[in-house]
Each structure stands twice: as structure tokens, then as C-alpha cells.
C-alpha atoms as a PDB file:
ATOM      1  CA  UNK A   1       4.796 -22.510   4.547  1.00  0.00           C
ATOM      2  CA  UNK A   2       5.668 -19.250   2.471  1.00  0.00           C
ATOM      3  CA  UNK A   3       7.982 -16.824   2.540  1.00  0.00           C
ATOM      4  CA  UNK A   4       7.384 -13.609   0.315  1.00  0.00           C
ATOM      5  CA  UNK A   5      10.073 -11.023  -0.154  1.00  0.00           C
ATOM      6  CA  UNK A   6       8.730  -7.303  -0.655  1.00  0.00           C
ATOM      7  CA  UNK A   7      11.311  -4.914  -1.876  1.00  0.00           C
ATOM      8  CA  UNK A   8      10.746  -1.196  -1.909  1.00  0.00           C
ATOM      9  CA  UNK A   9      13.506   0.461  -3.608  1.00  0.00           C
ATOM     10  CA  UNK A  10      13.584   4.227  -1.722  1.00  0.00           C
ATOM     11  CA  UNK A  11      15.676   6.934  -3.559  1.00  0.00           C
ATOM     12  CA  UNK A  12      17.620   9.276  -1.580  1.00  0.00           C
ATOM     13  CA  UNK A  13      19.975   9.224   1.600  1.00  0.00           C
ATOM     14  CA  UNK A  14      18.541   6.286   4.129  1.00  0.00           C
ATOM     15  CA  UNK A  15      15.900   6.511   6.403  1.00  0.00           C
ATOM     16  CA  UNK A  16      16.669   7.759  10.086  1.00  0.00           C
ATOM     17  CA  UNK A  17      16.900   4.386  11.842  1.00  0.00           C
ATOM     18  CA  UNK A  18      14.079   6.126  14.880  1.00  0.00           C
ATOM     19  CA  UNK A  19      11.646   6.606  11.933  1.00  0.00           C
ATOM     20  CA  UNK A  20      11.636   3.366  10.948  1.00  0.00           C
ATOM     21  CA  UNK A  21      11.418   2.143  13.913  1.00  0.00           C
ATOM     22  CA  UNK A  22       8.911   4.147  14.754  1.00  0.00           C
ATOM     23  CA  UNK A  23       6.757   3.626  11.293  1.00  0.00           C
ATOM     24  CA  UNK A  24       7.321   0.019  11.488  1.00  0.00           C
ATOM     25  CA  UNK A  25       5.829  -0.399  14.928  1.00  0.00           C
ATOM     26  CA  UNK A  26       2.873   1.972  13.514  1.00  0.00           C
ATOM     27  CA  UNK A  27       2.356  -0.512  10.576  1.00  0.00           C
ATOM     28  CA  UNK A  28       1.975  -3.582  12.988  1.00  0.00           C
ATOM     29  CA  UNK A  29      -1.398  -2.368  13.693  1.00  0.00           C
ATOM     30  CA  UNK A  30      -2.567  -3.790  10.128  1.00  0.00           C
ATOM     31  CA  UNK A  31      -0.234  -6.796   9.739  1.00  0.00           C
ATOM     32  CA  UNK A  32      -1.248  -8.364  12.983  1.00  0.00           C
ATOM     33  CA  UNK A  33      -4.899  -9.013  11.722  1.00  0.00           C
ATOM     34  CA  UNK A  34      -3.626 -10.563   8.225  1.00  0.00           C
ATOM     35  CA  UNK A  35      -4.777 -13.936   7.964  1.00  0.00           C
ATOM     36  CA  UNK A  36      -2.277 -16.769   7.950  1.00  0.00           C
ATOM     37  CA  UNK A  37       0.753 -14.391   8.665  1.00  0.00           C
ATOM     38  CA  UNK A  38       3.065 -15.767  11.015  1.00  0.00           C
ATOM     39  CA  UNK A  39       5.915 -13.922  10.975  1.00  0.00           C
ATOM     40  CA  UNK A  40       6.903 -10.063   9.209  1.00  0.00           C
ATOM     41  CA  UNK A  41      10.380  -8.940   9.404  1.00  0.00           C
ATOM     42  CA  UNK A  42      10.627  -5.653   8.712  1.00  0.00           C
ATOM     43  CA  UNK A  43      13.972  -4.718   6.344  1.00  0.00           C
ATOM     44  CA  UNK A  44      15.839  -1.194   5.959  1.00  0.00           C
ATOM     45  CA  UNK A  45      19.140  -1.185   4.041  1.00  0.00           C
ATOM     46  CA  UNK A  46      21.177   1.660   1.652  1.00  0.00           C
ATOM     47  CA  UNK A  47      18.771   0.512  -1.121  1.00  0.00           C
ATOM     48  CA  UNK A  48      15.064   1.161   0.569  1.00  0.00           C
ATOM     49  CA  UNK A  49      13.005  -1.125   2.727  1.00  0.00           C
ATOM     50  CA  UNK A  50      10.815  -3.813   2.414  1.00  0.00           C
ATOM     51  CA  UNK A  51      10.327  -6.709   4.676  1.00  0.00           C
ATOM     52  CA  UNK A  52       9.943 -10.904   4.927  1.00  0.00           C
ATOM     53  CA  UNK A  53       6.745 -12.423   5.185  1.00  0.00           C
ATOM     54  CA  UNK A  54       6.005 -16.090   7.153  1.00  0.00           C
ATOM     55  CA  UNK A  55       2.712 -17.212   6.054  1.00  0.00           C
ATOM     56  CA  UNK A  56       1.191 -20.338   6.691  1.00  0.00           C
ATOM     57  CA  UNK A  57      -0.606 -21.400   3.342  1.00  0.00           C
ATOM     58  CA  UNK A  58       0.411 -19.865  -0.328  1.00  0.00           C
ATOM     59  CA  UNK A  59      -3.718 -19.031  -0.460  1.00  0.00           C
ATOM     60  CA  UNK A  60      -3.508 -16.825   2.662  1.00  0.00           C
ATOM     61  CA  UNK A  61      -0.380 -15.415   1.316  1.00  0.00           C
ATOM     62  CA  UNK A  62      -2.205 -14.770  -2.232  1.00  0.00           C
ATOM     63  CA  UNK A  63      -4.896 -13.344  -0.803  1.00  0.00           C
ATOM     64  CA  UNK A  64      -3.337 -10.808   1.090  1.00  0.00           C
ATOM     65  CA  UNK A  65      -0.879  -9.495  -1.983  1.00  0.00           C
ATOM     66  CA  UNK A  66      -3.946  -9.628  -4.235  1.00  0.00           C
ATOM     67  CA  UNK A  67      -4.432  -7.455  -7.248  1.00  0.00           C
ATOM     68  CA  UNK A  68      -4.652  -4.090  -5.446  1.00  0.00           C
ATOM     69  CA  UNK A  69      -1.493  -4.561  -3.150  1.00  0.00           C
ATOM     70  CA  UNK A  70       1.062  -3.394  -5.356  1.00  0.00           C
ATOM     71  CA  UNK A  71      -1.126  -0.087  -6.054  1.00  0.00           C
ATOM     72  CA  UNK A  72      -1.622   0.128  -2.074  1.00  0.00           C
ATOM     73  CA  UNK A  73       1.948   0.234  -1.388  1.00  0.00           C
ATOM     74  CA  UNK A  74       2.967   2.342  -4.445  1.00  0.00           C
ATOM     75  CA  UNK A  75       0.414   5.448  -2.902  1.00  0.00           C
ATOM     76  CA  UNK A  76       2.034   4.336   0.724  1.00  0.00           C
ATOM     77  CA  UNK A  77       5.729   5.290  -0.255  1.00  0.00           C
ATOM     78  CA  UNK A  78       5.470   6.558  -3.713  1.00  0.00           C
ATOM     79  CA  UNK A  79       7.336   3.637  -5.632  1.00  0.00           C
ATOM     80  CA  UNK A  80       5.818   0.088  -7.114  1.00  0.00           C
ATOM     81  CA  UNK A  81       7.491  -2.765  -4.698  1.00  0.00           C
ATOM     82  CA  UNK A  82       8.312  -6.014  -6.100  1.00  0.00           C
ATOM     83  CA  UNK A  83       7.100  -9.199  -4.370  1.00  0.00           C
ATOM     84  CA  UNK A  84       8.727 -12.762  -4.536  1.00  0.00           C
ATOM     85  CA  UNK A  85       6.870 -15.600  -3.025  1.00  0.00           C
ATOM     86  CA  UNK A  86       9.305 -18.565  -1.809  1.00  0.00           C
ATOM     87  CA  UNK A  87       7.950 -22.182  -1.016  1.00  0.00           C
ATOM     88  CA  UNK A  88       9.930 -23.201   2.504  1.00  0.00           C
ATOM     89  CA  UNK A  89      10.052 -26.819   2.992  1.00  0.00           C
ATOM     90  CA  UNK A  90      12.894 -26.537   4.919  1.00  0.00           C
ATOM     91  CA  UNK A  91      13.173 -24.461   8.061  1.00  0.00           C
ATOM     92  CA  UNK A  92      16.889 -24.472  10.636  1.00  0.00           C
ATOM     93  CA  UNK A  93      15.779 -22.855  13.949  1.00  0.00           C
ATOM     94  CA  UNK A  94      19.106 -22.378  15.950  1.00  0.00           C
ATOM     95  CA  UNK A  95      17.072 -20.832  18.660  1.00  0.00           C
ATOM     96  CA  UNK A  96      15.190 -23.784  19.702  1.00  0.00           C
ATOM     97  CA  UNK A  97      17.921 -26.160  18.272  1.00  0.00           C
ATOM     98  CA  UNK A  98      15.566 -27.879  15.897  1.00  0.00           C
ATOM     99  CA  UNK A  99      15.025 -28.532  12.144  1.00  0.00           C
ATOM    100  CA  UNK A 100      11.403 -28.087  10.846  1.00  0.00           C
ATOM    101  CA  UNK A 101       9.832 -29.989   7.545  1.00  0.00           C
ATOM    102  CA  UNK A 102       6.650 -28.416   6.175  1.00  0.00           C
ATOM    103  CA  UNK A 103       6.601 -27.004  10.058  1.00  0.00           C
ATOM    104  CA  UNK A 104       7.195 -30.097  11.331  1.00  0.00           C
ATOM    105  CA  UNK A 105      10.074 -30.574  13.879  1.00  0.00           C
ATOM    106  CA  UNK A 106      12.176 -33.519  12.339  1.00  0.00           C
ATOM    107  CA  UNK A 107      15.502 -35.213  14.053  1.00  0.00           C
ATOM    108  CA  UNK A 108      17.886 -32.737  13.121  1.00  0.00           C
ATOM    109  CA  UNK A 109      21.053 -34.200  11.279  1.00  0.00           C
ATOM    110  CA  UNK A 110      23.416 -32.578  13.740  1.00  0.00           C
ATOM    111  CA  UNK A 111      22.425 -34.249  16.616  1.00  0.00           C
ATOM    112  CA  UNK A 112      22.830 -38.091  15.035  1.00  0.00           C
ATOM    113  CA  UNK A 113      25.986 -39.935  16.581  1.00  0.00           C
ATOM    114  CA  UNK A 114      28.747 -39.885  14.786  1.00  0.00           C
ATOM    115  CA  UNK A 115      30.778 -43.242  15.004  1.00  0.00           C
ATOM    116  CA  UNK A 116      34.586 -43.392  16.397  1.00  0.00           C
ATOM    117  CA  UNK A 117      36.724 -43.710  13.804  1.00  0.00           C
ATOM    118  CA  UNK A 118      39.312 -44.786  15.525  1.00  0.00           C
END
């Protein structure tokens, strides 16, 4: 699996929290067709936006921030993003309680029996 980090560093005061809701939901209607994306998580702090990408191969991931993606997002919101792709071997899901290896649940660590000391 791979994670990418976008960045988009916005200048001014922060967004209205409504309009990013409200663009973010808009922009859903392209990222649910990207191949291999599992998961975006859209980001909005003091310092801009960006968001967290879950894909499920590095190619897919590749192929969608090809050459021309940088230059697609720079017309989008008027600044160059910067992109950092993250292997993830190692996933902790404390919503369904488990521990995931290359995706794959594994015994999580926590839930071996610990021996009586006493």
C-alpha cells in the first residue's frame, strides 16, 4: 500500500470551514473514479490544504500524480503542491481492533497473553 501526502500551502486568512466542506465534497466526483485509490482524506489547517492518499499499488499511485498533476493543481488553486509518496507496511486500525501487514490482518501484539508474574 501507499500513502502520498499533497500539501498546498494557501496564503491568506483560512478557508471558511462550509467552503471546504462544500469544495471537498464537489471534488469527490473525480477522486472516486481514480484507479487504485482507496482512501482520500481531505486536510485544511492555518497553513493551506492538501489531503492523504490510500492507494493500493505505488503504479496506480504514479499514474495518477503523473507529469501533468502538479501543473493541474497549480491552475486549480493558484500555487505548485508538493507530493510525498510513503510505502505503508504497517497499518494499526483501532476501529476494527486489528493490525494489518501489506493489508493483511496479522495477530495484533496487544492481544497476546501476558504471563503472571507473580
Amino acid at each position: 500500500m501507499i500513502i502520498a501526502l499533497v500539501q498546498i500551502p494557501l496564503p491568506g486568512p483560512r478557508r471558511d470551514p462550509e467552503t471546504v466542506v462544500a469544495q471537498s465534497l464537489e471534488s469527490t466526483r473525480i477522486f472516486h473514479q481514480v484507479r487504485g485509490l482507496r482512501r482520500k482524506y481531505y486536510l485544511d489547517s492555518e497553513a493551506g490544504g492538501g489531503g492523504i492518499y490510500e492507494f493500493d499499488t505505488r503504479e496506480n499511485a504514479l499514474a495518477w500524480f503523473n507529469d501533468g498533476w502538479a501543473d493541474w493543481m497549480e491552475g486549480r488553486f493558484g500555487v505548485r503542491p508538493t507530493l510525498t509518496l510513503f510505502d505503508n507496511p504497517v497499518t494499526l486500525d483501532n476501529e476494527l481492533g486489528e493490525a494489518r501487514v501489506k493489508g493483511i490482518p496479522v495477530p495484533p501484539p496487544w492481544a497476546e497473553a501476558t504471563a503472571d508474574p507473580a
